[in-house]
C-alpha atoms as a PDB file:
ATOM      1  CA  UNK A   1      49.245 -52.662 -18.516  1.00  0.00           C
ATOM      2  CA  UNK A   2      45.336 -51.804 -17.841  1.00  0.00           C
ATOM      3  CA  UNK A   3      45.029 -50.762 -21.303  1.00  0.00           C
ATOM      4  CA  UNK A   4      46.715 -54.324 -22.128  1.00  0.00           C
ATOM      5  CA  UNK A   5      43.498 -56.580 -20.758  1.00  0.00           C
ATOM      6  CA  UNK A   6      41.393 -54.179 -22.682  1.00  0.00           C
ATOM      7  CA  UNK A   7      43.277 -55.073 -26.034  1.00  0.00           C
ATOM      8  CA  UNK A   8      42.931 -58.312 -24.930  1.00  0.00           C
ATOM      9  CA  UNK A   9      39.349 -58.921 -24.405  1.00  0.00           C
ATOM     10  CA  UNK A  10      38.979 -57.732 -28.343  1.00  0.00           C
ATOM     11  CA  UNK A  11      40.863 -59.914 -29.384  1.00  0.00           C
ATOM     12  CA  UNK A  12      44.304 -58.243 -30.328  1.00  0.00           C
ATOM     13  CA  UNK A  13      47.504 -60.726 -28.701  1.00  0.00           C
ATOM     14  CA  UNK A  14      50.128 -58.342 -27.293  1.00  0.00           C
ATOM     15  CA  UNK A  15      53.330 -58.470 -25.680  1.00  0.00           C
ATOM     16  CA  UNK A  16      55.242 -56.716 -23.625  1.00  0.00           C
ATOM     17  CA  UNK A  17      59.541 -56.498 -23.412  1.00  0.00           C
ATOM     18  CA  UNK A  18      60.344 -53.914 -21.058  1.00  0.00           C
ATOM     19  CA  UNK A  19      63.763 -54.528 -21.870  1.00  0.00           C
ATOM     20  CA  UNK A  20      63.100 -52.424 -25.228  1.00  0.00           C
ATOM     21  CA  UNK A  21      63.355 -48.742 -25.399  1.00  0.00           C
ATOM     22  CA  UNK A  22      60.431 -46.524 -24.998  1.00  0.00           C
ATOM     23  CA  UNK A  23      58.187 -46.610 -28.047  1.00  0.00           C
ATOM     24  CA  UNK A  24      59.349 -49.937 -29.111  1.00  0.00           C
ATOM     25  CA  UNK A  25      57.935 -52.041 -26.023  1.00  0.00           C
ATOM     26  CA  UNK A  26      54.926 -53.344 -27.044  1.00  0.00           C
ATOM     27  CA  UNK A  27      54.339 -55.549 -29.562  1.00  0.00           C
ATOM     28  CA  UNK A  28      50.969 -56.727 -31.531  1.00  0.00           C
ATOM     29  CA  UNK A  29      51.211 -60.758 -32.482  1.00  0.00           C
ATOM     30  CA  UNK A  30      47.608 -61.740 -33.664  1.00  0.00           C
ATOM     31  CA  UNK A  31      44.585 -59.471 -34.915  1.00  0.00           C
ATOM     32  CA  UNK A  32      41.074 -60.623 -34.429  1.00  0.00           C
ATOM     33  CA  UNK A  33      38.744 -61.668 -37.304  1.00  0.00           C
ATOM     34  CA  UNK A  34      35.148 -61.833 -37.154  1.00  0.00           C
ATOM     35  CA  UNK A  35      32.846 -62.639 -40.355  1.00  0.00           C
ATOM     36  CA  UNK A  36      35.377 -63.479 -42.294  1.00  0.00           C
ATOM     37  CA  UNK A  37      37.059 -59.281 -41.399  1.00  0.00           C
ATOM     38  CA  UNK A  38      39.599 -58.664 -39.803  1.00  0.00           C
ATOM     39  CA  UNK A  39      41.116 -56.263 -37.546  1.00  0.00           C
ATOM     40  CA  UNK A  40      44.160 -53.748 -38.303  1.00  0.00           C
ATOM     41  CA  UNK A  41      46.019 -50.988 -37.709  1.00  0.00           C
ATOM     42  CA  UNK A  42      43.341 -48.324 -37.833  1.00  0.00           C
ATOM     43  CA  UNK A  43      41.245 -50.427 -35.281  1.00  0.00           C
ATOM     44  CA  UNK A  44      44.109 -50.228 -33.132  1.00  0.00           C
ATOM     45  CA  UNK A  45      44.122 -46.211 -33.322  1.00  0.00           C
ATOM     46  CA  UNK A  46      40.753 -46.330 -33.120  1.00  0.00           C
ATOM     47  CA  UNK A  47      40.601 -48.429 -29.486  1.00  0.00           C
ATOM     48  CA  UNK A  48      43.379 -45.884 -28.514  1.00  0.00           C
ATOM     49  CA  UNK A  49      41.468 -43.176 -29.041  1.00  0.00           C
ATOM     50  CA  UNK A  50      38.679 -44.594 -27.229  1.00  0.00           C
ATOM     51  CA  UNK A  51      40.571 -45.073 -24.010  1.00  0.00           C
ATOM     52  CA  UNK A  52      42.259 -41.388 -24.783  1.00  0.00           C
ATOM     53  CA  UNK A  53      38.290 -39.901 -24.577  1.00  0.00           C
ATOM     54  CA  UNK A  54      37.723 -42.154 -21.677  1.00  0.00           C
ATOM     55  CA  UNK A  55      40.181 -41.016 -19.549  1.00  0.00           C
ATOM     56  CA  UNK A  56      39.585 -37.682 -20.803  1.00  0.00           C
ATOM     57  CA  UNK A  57      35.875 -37.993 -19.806  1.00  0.00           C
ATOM     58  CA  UNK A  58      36.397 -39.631 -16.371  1.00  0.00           C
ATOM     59  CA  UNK A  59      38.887 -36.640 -15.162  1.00  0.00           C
ATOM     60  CA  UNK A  60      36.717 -33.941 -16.476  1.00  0.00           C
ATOM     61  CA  UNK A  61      33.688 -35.648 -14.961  1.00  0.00           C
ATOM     62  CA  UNK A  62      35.115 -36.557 -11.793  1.00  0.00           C
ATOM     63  CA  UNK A  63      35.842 -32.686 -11.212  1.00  0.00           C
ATOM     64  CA  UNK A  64      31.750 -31.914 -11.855  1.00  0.00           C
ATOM     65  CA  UNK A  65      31.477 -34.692  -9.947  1.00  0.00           C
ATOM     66  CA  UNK A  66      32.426 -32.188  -6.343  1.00  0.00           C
ATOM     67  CA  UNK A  67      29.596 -29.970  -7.789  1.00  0.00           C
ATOM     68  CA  UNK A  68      27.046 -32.382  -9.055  1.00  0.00           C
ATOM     69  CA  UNK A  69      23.971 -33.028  -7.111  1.00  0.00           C
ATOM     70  CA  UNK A  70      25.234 -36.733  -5.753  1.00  0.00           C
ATOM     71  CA  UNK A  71      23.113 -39.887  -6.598  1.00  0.00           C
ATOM     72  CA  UNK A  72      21.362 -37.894  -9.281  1.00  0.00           C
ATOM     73  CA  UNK A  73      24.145 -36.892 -11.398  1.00  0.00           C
ATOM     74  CA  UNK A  74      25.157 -40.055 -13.329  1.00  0.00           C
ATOM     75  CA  UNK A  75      26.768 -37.956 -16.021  1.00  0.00           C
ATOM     76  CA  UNK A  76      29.892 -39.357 -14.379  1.00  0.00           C
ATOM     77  CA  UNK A  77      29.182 -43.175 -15.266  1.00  0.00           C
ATOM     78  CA  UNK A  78      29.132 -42.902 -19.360  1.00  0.00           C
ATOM     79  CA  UNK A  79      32.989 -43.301 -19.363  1.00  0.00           C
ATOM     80  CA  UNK A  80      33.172 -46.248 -17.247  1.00  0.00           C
ATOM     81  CA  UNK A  81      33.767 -49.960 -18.006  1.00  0.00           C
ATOM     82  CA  UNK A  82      33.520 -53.068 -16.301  1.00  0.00           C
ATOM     83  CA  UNK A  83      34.293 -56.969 -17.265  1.00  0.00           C
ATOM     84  CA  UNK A  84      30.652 -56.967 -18.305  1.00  0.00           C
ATOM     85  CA  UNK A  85      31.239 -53.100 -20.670  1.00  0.00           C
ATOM     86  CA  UNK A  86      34.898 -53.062 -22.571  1.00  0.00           C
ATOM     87  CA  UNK A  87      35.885 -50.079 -25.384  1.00  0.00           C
ATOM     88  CA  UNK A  88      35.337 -51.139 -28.625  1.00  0.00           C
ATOM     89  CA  UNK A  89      36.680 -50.000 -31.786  1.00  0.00           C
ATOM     90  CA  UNK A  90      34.325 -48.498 -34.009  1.00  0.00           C
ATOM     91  CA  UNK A  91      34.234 -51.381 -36.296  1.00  0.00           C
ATOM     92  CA  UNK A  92      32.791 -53.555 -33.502  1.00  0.00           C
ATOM     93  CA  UNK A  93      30.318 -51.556 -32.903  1.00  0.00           C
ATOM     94  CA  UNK A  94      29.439 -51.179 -37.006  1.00  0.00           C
ATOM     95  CA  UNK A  95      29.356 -55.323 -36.783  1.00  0.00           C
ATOM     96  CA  UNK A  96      26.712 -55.010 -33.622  1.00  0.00           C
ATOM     97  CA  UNK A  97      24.542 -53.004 -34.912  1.00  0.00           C
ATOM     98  CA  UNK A  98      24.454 -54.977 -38.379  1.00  0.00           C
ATOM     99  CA  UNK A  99      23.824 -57.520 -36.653  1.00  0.00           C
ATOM    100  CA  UNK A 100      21.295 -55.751 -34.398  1.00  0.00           C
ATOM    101  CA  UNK A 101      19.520 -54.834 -37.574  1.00  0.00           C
ATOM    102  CA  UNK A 102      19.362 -58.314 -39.505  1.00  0.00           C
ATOM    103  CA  UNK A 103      16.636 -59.939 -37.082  1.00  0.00           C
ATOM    104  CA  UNK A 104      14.915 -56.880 -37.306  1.00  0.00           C
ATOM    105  CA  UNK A 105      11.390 -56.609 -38.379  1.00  0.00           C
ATOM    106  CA  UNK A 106      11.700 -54.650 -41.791  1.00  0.00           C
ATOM    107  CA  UNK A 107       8.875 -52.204 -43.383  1.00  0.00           C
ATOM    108  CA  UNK A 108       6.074 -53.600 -44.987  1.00  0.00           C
ATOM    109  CA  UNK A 109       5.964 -57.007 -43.031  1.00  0.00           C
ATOM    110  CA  UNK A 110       2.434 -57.520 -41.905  1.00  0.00           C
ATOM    111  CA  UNK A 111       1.923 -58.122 -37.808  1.00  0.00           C
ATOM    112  CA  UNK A 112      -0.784 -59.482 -35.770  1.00  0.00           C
ATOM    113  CA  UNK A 113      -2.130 -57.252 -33.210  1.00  0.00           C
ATOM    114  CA  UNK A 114      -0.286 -59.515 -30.506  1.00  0.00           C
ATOM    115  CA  UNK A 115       3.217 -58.670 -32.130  1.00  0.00           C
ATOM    116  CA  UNK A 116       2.734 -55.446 -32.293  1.00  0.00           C
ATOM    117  CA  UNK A 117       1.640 -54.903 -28.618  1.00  0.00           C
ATOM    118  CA  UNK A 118       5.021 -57.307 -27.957  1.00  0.00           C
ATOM    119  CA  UNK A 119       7.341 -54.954 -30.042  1.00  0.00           C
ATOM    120  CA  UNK A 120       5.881 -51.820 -28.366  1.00  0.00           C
ATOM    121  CA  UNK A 121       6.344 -53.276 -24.893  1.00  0.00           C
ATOM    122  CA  UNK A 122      10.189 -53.802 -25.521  1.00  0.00           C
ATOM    123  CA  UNK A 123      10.655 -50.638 -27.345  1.00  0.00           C
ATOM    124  CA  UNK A 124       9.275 -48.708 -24.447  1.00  0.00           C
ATOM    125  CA  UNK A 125      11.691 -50.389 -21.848  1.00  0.00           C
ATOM    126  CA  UNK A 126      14.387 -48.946 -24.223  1.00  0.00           C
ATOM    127  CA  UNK A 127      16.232 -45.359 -23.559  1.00  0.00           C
ATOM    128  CA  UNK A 128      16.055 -44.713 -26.921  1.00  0.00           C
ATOM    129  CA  UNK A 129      13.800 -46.263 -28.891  1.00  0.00           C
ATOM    130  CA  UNK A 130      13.315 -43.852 -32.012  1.00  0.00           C
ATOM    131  CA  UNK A 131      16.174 -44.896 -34.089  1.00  0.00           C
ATOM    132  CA  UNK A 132      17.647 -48.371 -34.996  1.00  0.00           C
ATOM    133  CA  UNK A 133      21.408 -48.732 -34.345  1.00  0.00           C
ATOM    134  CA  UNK A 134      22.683 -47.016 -37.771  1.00  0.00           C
ATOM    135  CA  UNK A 135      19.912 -43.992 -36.953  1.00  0.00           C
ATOM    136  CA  UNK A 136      17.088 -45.293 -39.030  1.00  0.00           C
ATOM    137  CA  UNK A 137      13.821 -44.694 -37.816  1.00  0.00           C
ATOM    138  CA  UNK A 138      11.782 -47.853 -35.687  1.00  0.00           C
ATOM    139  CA  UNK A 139       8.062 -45.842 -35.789  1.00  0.00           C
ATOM    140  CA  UNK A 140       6.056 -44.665 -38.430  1.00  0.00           C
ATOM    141  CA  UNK A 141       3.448 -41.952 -36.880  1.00  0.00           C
ATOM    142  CA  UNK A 142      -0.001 -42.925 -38.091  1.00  0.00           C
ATOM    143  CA  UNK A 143      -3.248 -41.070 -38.502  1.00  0.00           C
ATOM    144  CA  UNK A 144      -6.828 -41.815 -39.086  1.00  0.00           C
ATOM    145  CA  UNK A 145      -6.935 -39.777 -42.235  1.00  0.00           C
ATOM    146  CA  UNK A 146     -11.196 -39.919 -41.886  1.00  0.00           C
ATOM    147  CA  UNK A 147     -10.389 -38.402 -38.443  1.00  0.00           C
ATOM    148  CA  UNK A 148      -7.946 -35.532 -39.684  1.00  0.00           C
ATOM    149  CA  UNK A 149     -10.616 -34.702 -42.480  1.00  0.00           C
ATOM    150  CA  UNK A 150     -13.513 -33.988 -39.745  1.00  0.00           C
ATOM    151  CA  UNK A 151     -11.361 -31.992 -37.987  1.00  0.00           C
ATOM    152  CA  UNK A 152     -10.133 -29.615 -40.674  1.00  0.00           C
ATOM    153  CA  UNK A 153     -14.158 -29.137 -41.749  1.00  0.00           C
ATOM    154  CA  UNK A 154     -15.098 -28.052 -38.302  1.00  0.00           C
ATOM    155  CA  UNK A 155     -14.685 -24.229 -37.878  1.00  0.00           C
ATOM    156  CA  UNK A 156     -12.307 -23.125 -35.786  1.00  0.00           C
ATOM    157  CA  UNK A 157     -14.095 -21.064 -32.801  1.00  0.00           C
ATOM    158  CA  UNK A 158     -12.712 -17.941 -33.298  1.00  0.00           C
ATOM    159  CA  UNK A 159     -13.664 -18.383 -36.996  1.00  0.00           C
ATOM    160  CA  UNK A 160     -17.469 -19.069 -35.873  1.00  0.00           C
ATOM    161  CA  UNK A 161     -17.387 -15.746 -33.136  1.00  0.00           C
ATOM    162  CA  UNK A 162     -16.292 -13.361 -35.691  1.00  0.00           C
ATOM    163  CA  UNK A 163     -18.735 -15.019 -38.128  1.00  0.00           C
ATOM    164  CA  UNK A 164     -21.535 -14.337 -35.965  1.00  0.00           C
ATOM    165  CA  UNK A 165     -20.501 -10.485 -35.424  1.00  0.00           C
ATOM    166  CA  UNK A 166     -19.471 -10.951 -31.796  1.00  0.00           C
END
């Protein structure tokens, strides 16, 4: 019945006859749609799944829990959800991070100095700001190729000792 309000709040309608035997009980009466997609079956195994690892997670974390090192250890919150944090099926979270990525500033546009200082102050409040949400990359390293030349012309200093017959 937990696992119910979770259904729920993606959108799948379910009811329940407890007067039906075992196996036969519940019974799914709307799918969501979003974009013009919707939901099915495999979303439903999917969300299933997700509360299986959950629950998995919470009980094997809960017993590190007696040997973790208290308010530092937060290993233990990952599988936790609240009204604010519900499982999703995979498919959700495919449609957030297309989404995610549509508004995105894309390679090659040209940005003023002020955007740029903007976009680095809200990647840096990010845990992990490396990778967009389908694992492409958000930086490009760049290098001051006149730099990099100087430096490979200067002689390394163990170079310039044995040189000299030191």
């Amino acid at each position: 019945s937990g696992h119910l309000d979770v259904f729920r709040k993606n959108g799948f309608d379910v009811n329940s006859d407890e007067a039906r035997p075992p196996g036969r009980r519940l019974r799914l009466t709307s799918l969501p749609t979003c974009q013009g997609m919707v939901f099915g079956e495999k979303d439903v195994h999917d969300l299933i799944s997700t509360l299986e690892e959950a629950e998995i997670d919470q009980g094997r974390e809960s017993t590190q829990a007696k040997a973790a090192s208290g308010l530092l250890d937060i290993t233990g919150h990952r599988a936790l959800w609240s009204s604010m944090s519900v499982p999703r099926p995979a498919k959700v979270w495919q449609l957030l991070a297309c989404r995610a990525c549509r508004g995105a500033i894309m390679i090659g546009k040209a940005l003023r100095l002020g955007e740029m200082q903007r976009i680095l102050r809200n990647l840096a409040g990010l845990q992990q700001p490396w990778n967009c949400p389908h694992g492409r990359p958000t930086m490009r390293h760049l290098v001051d190729t006149a730099v990099a030349r100087r430096a490979s012309m200067r002689v390394p200093p163990l170079a310039e000792h044995l040189s000299q017959g030191g």
